[in-house]
PDB file of N, CA and C in Angstrom:
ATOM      1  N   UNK A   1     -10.350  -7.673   5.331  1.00  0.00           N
ATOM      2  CA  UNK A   1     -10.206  -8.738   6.310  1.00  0.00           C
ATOM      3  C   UNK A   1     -10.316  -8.120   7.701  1.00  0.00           C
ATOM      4  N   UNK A   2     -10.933  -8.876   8.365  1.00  0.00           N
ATOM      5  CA  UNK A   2     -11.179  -8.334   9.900  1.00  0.00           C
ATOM      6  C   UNK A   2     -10.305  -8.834  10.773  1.00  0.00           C
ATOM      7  N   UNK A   3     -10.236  -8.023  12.069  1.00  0.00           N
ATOM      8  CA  UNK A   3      -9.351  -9.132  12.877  1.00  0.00           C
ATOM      9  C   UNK A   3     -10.072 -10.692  13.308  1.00  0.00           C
ATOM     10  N   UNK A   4     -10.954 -11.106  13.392  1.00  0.00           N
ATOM     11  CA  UNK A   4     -11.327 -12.095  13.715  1.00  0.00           C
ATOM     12  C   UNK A   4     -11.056 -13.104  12.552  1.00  0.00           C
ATOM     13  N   UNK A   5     -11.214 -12.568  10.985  1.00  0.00           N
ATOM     14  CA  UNK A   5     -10.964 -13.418   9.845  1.00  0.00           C
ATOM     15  C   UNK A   5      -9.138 -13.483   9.634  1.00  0.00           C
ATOM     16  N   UNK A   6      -8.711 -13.025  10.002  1.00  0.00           N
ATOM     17  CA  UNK A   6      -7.158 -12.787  10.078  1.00  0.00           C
ATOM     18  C   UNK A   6      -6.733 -14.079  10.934  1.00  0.00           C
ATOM     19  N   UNK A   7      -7.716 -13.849  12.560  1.00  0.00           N
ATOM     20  CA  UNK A   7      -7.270 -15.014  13.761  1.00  0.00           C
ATOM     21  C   UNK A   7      -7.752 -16.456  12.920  1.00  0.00           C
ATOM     22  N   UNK A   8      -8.749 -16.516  12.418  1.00  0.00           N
ATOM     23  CA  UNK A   8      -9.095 -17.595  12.069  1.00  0.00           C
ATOM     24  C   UNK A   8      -8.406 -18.345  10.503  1.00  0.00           C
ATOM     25  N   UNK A   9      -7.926 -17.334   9.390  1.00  0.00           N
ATOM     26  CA  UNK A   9      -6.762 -17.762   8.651  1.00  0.00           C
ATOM     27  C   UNK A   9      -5.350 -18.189   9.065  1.00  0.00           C
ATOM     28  N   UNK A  10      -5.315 -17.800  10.164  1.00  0.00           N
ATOM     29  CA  UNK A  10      -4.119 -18.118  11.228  1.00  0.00           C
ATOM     30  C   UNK A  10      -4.228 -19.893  11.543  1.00  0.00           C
ATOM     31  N   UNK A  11      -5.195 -19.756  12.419  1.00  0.00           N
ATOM     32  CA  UNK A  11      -6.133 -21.059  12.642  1.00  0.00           C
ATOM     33  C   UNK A  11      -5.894 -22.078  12.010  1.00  0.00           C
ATOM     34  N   UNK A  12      -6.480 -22.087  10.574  1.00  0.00           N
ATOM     35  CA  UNK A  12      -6.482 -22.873   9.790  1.00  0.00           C
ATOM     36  C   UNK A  12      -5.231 -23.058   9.227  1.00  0.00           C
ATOM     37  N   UNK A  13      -4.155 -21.985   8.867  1.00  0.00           N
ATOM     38  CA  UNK A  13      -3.250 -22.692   8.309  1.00  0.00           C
ATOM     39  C   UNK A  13      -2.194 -23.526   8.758  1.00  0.00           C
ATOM     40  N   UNK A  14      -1.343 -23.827   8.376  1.00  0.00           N
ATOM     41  CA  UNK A  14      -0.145 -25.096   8.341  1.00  0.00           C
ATOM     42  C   UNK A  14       0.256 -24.653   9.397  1.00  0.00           C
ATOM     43  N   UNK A  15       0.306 -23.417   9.974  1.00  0.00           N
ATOM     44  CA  UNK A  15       1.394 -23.466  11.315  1.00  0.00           C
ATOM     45  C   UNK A  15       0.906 -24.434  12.711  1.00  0.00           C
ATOM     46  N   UNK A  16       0.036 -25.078  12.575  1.00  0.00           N
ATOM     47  CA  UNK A  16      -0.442 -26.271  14.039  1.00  0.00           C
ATOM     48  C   UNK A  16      -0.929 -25.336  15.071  1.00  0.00           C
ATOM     49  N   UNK A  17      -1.849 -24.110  14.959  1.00  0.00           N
ATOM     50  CA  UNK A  17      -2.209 -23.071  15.910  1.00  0.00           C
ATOM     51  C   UNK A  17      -3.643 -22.842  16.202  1.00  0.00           C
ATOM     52  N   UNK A  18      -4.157 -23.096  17.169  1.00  0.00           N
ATOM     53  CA  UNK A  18      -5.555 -23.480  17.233  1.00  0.00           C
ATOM     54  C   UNK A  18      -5.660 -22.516  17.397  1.00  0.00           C
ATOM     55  N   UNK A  19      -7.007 -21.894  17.479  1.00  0.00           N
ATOM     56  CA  UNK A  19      -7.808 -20.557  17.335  1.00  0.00           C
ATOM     57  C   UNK A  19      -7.597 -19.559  18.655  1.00  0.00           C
ATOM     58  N   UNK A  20      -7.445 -19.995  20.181  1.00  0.00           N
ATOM     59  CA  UNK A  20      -7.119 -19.248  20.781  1.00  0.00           C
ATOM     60  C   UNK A  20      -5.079 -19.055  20.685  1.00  0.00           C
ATOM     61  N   UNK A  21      -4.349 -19.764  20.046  1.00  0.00           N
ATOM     62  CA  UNK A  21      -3.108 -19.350  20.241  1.00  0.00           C
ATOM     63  C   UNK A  21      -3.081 -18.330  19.552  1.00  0.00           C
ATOM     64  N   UNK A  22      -3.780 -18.553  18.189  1.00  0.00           N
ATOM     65  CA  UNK A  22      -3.591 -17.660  17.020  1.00  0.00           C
ATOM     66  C   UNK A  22      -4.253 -16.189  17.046  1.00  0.00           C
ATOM     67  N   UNK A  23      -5.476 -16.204  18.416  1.00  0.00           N
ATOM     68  CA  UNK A  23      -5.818 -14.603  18.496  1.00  0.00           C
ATOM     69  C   UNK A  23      -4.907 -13.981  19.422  1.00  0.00           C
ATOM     70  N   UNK A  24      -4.322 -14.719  20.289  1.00  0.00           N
ATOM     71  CA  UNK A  24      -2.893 -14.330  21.582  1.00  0.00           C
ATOM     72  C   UNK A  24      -1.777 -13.662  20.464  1.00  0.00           C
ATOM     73  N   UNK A  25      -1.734 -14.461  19.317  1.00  0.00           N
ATOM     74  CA  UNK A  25      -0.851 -14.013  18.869  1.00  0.00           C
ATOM     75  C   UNK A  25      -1.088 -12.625  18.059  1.00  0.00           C
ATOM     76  N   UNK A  26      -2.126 -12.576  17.191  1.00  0.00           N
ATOM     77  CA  UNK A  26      -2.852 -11.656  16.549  1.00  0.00           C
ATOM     78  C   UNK A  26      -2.825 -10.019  17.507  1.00  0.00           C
ATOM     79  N   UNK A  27      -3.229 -10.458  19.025  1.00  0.00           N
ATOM     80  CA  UNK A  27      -3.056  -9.734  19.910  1.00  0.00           C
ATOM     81  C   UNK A  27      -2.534  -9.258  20.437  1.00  0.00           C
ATOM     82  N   UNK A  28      -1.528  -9.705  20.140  1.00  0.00           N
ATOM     83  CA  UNK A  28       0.153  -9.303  21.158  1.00  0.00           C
ATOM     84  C   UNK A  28       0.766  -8.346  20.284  1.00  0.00           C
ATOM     85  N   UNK A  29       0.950  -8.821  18.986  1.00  0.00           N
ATOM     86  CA  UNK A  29       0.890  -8.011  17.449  1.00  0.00           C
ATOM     87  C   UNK A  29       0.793  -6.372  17.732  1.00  0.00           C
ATOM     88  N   UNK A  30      -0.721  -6.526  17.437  1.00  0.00           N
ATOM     89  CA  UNK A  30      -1.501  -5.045  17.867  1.00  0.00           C
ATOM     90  C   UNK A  30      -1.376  -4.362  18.949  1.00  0.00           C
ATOM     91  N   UNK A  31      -1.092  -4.985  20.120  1.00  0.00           N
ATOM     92  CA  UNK A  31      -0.626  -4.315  21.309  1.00  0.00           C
ATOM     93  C   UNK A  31       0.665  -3.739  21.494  1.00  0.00           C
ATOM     94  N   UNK A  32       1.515  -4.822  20.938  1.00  0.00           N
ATOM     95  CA  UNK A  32       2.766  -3.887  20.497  1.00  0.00           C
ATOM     96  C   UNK A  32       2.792  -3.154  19.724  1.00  0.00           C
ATOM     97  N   UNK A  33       2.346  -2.979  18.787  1.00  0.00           N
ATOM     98  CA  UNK A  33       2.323  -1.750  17.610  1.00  0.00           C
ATOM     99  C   UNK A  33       1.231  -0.561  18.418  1.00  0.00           C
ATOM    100  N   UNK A  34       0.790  -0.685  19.216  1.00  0.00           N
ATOM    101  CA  UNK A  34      -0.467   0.279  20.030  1.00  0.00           C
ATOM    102  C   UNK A  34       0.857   0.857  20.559  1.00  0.00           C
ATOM    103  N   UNK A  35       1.309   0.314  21.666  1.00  0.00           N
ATOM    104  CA  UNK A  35       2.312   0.592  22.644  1.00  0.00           C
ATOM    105  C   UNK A  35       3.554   1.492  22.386  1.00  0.00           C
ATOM    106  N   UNK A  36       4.255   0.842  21.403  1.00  0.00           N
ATOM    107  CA  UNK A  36       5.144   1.681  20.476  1.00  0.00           C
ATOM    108  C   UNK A  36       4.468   2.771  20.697  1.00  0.00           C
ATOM    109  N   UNK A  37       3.610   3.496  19.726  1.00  0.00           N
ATOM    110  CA  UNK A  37       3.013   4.639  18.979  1.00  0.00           C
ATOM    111  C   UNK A  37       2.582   4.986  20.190  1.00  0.00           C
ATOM    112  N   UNK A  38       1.976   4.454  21.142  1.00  0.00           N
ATOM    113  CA  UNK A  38       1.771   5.958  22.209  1.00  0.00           C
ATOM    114  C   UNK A  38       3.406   5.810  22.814  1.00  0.00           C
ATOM    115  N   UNK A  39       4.355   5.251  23.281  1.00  0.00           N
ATOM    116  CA  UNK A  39       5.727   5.925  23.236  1.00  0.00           C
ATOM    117  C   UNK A  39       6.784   6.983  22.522  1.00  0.00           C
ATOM    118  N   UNK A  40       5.800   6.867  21.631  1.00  0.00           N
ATOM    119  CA  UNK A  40       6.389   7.995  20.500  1.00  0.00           C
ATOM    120  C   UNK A  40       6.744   7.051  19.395  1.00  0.00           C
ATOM    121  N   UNK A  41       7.319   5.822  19.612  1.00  0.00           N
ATOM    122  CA  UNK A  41       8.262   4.918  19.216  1.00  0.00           C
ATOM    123  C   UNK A  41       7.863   4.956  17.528  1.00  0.00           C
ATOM    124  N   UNK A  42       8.629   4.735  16.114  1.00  0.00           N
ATOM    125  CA  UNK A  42       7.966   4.237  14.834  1.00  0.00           C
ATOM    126  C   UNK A  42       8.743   2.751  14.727  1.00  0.00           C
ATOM    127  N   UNK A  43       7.018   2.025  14.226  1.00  0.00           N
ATOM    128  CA  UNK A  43       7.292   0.388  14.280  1.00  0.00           C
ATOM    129  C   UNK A  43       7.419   0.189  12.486  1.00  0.00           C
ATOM    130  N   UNK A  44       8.456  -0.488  12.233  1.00  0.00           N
ATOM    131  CA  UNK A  44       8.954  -0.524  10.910  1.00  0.00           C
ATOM    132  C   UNK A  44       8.644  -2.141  10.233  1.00  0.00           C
ATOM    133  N   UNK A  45       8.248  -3.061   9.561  1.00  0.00           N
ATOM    134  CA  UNK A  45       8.048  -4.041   9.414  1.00  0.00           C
ATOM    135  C   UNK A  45       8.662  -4.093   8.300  1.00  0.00           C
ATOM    136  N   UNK A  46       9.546  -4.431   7.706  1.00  0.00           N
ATOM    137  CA  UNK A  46      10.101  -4.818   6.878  1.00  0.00           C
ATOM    138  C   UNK A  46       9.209  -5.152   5.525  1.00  0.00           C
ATOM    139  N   UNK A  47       9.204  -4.750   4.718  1.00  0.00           N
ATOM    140  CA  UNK A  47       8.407  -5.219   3.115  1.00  0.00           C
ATOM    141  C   UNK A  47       6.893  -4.961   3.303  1.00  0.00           C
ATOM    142  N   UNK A  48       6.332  -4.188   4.418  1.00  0.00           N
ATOM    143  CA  UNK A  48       5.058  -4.641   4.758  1.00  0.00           C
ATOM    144  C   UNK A  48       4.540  -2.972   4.709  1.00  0.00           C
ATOM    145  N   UNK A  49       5.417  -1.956   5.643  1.00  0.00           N
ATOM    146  CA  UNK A  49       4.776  -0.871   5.843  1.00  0.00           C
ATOM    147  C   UNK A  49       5.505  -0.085   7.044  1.00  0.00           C
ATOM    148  N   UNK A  50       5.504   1.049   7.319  1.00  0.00           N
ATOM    149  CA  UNK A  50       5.823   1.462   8.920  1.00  0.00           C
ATOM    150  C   UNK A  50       4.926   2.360   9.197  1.00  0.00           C
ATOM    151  N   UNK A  51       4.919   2.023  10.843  1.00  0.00           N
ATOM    152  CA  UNK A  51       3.432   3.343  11.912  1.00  0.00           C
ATOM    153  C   UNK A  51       4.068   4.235  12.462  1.00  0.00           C
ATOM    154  N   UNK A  52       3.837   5.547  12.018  1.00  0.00           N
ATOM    155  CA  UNK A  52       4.343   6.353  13.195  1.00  0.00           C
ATOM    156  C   UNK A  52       3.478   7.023  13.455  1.00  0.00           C
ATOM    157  N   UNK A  53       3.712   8.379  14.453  1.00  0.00           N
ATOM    158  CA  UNK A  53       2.614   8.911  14.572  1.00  0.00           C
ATOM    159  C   UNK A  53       2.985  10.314  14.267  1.00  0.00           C
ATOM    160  N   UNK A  54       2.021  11.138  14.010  1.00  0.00           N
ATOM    161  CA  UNK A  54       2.177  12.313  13.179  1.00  0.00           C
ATOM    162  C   UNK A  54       1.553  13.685  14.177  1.00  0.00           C
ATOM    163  N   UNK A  55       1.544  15.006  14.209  1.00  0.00           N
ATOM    164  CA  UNK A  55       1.048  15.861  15.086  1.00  0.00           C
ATOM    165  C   UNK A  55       0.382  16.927  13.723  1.00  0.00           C
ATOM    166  N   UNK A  56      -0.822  16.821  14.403  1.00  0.00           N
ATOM    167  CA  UNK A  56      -1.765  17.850  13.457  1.00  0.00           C
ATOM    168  C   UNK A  56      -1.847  19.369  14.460  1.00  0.00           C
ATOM    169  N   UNK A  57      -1.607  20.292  13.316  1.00  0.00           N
ATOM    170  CA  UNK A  57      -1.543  21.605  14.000  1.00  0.00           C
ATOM    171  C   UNK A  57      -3.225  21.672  14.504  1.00  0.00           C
ATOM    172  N   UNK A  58      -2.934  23.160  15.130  1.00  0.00           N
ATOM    173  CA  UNK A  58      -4.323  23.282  15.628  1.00  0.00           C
ATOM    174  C   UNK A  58      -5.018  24.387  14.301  1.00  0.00           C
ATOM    175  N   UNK A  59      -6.302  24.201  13.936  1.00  0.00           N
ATOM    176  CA  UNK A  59      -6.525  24.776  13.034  1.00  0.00           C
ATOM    177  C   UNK A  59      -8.308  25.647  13.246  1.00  0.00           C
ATOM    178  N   UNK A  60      -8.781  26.474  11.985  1.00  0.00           N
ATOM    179  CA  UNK A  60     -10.024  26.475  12.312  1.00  0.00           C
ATOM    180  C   UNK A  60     -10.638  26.308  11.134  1.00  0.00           C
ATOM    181  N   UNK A  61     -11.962  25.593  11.365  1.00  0.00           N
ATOM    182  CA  UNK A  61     -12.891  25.285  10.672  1.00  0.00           C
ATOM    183  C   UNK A  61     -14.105  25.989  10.809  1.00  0.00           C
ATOM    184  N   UNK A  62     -15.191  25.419   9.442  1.00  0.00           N
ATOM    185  CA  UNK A  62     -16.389  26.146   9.610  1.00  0.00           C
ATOM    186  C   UNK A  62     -17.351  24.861   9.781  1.00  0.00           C
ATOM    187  N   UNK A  63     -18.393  25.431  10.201  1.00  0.00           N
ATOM    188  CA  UNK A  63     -20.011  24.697  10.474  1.00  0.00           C
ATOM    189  C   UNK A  63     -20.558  24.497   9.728  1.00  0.00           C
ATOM    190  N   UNK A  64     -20.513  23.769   8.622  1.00  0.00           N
ATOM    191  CA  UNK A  64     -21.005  23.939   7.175  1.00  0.00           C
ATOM    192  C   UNK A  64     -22.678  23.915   7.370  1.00  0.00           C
ATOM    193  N   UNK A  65     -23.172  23.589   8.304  1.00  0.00           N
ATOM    194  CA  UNK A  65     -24.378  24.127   8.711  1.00  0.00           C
ATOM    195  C   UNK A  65     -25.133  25.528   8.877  1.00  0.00           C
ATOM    196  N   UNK A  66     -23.933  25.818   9.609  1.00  0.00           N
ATOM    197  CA  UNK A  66     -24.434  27.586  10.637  1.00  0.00           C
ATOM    198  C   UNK A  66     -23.352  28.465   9.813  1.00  0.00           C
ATOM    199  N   UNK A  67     -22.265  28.059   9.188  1.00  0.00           N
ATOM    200  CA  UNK A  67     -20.990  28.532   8.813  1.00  0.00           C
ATOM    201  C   UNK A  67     -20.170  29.549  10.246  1.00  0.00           C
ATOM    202  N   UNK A  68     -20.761  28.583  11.260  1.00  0.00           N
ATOM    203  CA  UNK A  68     -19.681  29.336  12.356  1.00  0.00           C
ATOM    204  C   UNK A  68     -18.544  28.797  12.581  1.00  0.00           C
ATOM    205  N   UNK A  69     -17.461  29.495  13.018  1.00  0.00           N
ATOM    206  CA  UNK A  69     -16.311  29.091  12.992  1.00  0.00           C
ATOM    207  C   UNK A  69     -15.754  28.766  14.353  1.00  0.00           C
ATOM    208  N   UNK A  70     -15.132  27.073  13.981  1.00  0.00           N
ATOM    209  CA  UNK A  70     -14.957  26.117  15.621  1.00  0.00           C
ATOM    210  C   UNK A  70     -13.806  25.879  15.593  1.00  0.00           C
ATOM    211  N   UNK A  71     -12.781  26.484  16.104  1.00  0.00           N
ATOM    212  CA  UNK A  71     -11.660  25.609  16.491  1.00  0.00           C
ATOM    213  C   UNK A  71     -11.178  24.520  16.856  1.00  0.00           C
ATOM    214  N   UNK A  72     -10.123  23.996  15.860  1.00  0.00           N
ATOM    215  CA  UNK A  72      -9.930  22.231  15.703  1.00  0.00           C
ATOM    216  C   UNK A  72      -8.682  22.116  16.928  1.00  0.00           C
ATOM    217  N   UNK A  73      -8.804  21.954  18.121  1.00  0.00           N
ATOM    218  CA  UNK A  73      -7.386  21.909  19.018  1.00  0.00           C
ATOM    219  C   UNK A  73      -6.085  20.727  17.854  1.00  0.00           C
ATOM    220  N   UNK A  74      -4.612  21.057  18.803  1.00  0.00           N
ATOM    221  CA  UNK A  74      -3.838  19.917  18.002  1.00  0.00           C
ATOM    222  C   UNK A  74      -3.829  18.510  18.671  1.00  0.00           C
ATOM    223  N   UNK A  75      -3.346  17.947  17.913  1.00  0.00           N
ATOM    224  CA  UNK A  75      -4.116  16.171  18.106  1.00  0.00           C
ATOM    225  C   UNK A  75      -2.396  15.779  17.615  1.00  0.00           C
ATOM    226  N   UNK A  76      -2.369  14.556  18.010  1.00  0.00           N
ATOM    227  CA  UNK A  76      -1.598  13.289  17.131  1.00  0.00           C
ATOM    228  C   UNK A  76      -2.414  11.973  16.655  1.00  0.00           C
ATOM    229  N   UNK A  77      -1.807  11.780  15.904  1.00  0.00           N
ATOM    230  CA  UNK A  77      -2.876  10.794  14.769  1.00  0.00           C
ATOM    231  C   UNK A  77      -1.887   9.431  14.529  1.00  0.00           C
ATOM    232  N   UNK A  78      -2.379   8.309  14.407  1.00  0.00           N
ATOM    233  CA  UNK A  78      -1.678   7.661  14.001  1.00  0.00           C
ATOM    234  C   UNK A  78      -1.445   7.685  11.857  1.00  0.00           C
ATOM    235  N   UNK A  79      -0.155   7.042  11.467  1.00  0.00           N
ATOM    236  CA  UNK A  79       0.228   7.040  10.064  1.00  0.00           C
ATOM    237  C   UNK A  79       0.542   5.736   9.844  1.00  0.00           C
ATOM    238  N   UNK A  80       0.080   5.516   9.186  1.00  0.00           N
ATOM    239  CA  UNK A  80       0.825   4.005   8.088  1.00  0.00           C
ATOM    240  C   UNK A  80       1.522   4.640   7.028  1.00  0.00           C
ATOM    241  N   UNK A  81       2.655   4.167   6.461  1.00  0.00           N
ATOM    242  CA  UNK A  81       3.118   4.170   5.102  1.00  0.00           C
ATOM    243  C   UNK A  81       3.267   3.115   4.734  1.00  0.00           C
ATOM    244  N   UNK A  82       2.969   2.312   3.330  1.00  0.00           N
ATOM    245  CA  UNK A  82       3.232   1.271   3.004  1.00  0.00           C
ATOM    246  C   UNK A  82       4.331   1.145   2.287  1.00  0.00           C
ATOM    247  N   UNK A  83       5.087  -0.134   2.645  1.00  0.00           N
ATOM    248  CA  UNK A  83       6.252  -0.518   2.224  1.00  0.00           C
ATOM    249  C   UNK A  83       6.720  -0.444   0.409  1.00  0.00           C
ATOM    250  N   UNK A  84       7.931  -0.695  -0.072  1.00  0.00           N
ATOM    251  CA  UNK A  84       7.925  -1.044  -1.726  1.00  0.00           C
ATOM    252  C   UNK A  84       7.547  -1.975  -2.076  1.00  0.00           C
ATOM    253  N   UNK A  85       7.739  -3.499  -1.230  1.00  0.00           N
ATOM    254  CA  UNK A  85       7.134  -4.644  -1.603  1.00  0.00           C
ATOM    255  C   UNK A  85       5.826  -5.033  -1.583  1.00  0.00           C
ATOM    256  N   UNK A  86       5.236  -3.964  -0.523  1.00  0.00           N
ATOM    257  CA  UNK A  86       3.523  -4.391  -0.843  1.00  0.00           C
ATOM    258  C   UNK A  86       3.214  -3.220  -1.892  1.00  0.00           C
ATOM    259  N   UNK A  87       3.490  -2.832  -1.853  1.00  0.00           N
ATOM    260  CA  UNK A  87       2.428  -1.638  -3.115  1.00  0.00           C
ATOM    261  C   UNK A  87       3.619  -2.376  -4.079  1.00  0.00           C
ATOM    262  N   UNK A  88       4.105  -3.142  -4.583  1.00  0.00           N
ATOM    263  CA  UNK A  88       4.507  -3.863  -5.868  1.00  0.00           C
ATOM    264  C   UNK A  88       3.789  -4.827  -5.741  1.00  0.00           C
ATOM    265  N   UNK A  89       3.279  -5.286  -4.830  1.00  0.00           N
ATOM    266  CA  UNK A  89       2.485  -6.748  -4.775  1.00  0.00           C
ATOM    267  C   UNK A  89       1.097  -6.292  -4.957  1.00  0.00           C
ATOM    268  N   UNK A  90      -0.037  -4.810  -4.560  1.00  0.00           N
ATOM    269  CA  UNK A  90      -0.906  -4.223  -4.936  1.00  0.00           C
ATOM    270  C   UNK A  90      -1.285  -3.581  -6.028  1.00  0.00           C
ATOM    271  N   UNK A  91      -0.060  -3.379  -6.613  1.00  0.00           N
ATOM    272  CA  UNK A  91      -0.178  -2.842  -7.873  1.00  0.00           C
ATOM    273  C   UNK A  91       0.278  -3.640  -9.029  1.00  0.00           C
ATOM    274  N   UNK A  92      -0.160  -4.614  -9.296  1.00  0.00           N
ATOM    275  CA  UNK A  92      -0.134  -5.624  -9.895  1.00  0.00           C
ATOM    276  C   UNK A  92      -0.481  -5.795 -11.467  1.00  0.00           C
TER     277      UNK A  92
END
């Protein structure tokens, strides 16, 4: 599902939310969960999953081309873990 098919299942269903309330809302969503994670912050959703963010060492790799060797600087990455209730509801 995309975000646009997400705004528009929104849309359509029972909650009375026409297509621009429902991408404001879709939007606000993602911006807070953006926001969090560059604060450092981990966003926890209850039954669904939590984001945090994780720090990758710095490492080295090869060129599987040239086999020269390039140093990977360290990064932070974002993480999902999924909740117990959805991977019981995925694993079905």
């Amino acid at each position: 599902m995309t975000k646009s098919e997400l705004v528009e299942h929104l849309a359509d269903g029972d909650a009375g939310l026409n297509k621009k309330e429902a991408e404001l809302i879709v939007n606000t969503i993602f911006d807070s969960i953006g926001d969090a994670l560059v604060g450092g912050d981990r966003v926890e959703i209850r039954g669904f999953g939590s984001f945090s963010v994780r720090e990758r060492d710095a490492r080295e790799a090869r060129n599987p081309k040239s086999g020269e060797v390039v140093r990977i600087p360290a990064k932070k990455t974002p993480f999902f873990k999924t909740g117990k209730e959805l991977r019981a509801r995925v694993d079905f």
